[in-house]
Protein backbone atom coordinates (compact mmCIF):
# COMPACT_ATOMS: atom_id res chain seq x y z
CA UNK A 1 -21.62 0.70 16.80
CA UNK A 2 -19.17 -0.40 14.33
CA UNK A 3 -18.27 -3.46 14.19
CA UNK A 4 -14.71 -2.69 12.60
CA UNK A 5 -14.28 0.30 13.98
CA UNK A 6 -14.50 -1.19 17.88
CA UNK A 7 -11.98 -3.09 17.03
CA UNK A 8 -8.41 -2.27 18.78
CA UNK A 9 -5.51 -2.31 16.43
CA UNK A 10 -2.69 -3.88 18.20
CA UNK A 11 0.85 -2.56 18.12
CA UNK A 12 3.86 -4.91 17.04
CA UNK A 13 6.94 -4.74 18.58
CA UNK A 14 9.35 -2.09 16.84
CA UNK A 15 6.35 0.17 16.09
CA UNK A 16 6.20 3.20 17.52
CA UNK A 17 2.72 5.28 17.91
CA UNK A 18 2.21 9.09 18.25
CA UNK A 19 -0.88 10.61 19.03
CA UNK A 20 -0.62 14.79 19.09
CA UNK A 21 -4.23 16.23 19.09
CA UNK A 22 -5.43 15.26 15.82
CA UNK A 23 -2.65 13.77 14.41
CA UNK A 24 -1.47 10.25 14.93
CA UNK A 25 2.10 8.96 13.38
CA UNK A 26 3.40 5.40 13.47
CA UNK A 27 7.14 4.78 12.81
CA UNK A 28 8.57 1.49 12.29
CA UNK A 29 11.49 -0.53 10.53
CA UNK A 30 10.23 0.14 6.91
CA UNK A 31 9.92 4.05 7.63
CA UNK A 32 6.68 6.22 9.21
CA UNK A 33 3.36 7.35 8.64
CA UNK A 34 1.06 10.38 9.22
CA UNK A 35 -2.43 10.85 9.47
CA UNK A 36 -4.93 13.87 10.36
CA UNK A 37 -7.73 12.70 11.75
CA UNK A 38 -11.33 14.07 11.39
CA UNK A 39 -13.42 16.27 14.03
CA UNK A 40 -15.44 13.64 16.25
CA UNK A 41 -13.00 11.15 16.54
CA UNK A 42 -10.65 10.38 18.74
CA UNK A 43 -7.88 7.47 18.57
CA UNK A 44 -6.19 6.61 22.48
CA UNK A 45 -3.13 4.03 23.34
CA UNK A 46 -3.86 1.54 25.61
CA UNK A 47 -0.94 -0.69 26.25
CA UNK A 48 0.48 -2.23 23.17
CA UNK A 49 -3.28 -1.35 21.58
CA UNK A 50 -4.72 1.57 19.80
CA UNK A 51 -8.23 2.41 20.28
CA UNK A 52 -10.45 4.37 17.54
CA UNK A 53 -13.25 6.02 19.45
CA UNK A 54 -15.97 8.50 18.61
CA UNK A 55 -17.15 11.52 20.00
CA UNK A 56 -20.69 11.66 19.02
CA UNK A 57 -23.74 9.89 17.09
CA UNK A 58 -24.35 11.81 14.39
CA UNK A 59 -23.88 10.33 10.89
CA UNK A 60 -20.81 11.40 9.71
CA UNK A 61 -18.98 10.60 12.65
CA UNK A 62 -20.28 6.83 13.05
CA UNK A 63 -19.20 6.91 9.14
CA UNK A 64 -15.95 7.65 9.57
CA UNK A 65 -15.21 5.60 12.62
CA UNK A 66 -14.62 1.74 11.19
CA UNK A 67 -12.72 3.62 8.22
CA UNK A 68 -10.07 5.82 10.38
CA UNK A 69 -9.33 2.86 12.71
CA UNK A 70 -8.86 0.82 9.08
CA UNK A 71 -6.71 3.33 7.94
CA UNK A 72 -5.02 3.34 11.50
CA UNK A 73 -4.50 -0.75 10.98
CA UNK A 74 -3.12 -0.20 7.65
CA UNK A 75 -0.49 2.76 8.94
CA UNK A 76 0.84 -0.09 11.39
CA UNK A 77 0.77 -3.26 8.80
CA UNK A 78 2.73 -0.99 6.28
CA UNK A 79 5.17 0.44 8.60
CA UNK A 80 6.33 -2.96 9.15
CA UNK A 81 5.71 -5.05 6.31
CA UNK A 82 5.18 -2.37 3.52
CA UNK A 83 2.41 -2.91 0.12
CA UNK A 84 3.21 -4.31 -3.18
CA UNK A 85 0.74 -3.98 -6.18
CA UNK A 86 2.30 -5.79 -9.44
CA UNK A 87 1.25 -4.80 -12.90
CA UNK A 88 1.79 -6.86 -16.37
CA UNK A 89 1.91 -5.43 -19.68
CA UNK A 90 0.66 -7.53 -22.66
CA UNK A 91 1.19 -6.20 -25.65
CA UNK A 92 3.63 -6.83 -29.20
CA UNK A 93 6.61 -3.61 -28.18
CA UNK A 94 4.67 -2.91 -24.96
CA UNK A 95 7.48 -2.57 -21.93
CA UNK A 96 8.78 -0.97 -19.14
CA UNK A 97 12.79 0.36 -18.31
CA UNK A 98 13.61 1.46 -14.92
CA UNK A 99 15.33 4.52 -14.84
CA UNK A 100 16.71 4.66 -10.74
CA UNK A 101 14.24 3.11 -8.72
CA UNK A 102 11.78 6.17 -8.78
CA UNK A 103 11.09 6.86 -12.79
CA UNK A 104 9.64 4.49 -15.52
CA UNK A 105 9.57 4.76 -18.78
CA UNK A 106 7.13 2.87 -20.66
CA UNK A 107 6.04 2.42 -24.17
CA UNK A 108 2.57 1.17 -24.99
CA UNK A 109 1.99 1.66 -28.26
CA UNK A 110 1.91 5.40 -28.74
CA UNK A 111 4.31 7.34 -30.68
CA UNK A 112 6.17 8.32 -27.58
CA UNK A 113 7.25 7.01 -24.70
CA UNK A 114 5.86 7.47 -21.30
CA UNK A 115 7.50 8.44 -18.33
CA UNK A 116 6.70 8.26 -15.30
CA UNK A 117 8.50 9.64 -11.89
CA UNK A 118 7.07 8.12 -8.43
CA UNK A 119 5.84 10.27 -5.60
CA UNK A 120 7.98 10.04 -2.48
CA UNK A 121 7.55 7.25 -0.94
CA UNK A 122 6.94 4.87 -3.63
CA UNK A 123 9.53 2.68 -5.61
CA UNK A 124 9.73 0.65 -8.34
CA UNK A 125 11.02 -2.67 -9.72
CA UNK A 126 10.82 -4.13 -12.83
CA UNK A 127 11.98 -7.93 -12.77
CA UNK A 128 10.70 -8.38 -16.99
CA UNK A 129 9.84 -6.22 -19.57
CA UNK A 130 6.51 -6.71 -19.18
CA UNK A 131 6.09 -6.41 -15.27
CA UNK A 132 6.23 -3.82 -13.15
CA UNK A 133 6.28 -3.83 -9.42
CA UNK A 134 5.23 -0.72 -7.13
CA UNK A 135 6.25 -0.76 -3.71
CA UNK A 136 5.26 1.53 -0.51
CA UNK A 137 4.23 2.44 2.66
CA UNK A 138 1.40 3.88 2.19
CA UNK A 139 -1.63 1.67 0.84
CA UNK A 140 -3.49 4.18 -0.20
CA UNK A 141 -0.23 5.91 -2.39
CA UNK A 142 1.18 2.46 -3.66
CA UNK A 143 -2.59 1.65 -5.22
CA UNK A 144 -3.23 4.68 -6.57
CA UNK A 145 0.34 4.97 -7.97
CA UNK A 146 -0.78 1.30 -9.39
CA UNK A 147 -4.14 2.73 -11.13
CA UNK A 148 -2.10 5.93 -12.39
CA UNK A 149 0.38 3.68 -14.53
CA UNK A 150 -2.78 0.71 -15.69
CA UNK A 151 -4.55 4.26 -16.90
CA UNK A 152 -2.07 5.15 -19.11
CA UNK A 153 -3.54 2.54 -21.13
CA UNK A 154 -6.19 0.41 -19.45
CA UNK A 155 -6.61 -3.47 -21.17
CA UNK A 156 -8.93 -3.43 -23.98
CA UNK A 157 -11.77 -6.14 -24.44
CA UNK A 158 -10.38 -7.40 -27.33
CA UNK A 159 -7.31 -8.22 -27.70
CA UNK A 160 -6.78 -7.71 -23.96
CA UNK A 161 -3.36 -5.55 -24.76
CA UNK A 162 -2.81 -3.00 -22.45
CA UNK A 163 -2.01 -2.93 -18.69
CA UNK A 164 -3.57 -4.66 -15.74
CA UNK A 165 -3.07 -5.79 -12.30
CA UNK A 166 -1.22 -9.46 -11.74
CA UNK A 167 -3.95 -12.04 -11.75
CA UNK A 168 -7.13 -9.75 -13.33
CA UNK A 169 -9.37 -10.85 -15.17
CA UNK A 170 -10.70 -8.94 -18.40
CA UNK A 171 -13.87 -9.86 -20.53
CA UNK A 172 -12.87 -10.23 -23.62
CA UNK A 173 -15.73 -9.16 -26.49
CA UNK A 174 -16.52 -11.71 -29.89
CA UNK A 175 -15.63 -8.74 -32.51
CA UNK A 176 -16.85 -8.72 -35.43
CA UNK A 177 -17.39 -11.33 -37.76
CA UNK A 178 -17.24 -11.68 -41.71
CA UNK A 179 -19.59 -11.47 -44.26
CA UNK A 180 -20.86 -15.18 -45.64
């Protein structure tokens, strides 16, 4: 049995679960959450607890059972405390400008600017030129909104310009060298 997945997620206080059928929703101070979940599992409320269970052995069931009852745990954690993924932009003219709290415009380098508008859900902030801050709900929306704006142009190994996550780490190559 999984290990993660017999865990119970507990319910704060000022979270409220729904479980229809298949669906469960979780509504809280920060705003709510809704999930399908797949055939072979089943998620109960017990007390101030929710319970991920499983209705059979086969493989893909037992596969999906420690990751619905994580994505069950992270419906309740953002709910009431919400995600934040920060970005940095290094680069000589590389910067952001809010425009609202839902588009970006960004210039890295190309001969155009970039824009950018923000699924619903999803808002920005950008404290510095050169830092942008994506905030959310949803973990799974507020990361991939994070990877969507660090592909526009990804660090590069050399001069490391470009834009990254706060706090990551790129290898940086030699380059090339002179002839003696």
């Amino acid at each position: 049995m999984s290990r993660v997945g017999k865990a119970a997620v507990t319910i704060p206080q000022g979270v409220e679960v729904t479980i229809a059928g298949t669906s469960i929703t979780v509504k809280g101070s920060k705003g709510s959450l809704s999930r399908q979940l797949p055939a072979g599992i089943s998620v109960k409320k017990v007390e101030s607890t929710v319970v991920v269970e499983r209705a059979s052995e086969t493989r893909d069931v037992r596969a999906s059972h420690g990751m619905i009852r994580a994505m069950v745990n992270n419906m309740v954690s953002g709910v009431t405390e919400g995600y934040v993924k920060e970005l940095e932009i290094i680069g000589v003219g590389y910067r952001a400008v809010a425009k609202g709290q839902d588009k970006l415009e960004l210039a890295l380098g190309f001969s155009h600017p970039v824009p950018y508008a923000a699924p619903k859900g999803v808002t920005f902030e950008v404290p510095a030129p050169t830092r942008i801050i994506v905030k959310g709900v949803d973990k799974e929306l507020v990361g991939q909104v994070a990877a969507e704006i660090r592909s526009f142009r990804s660090p590069e190994p050399y001069k490391g310009k470009g834009v990254r996550y706060a706090n990551e780490r790129v290898l940086r190559k030699a380059g090339k060298t002179g002839k003696k």
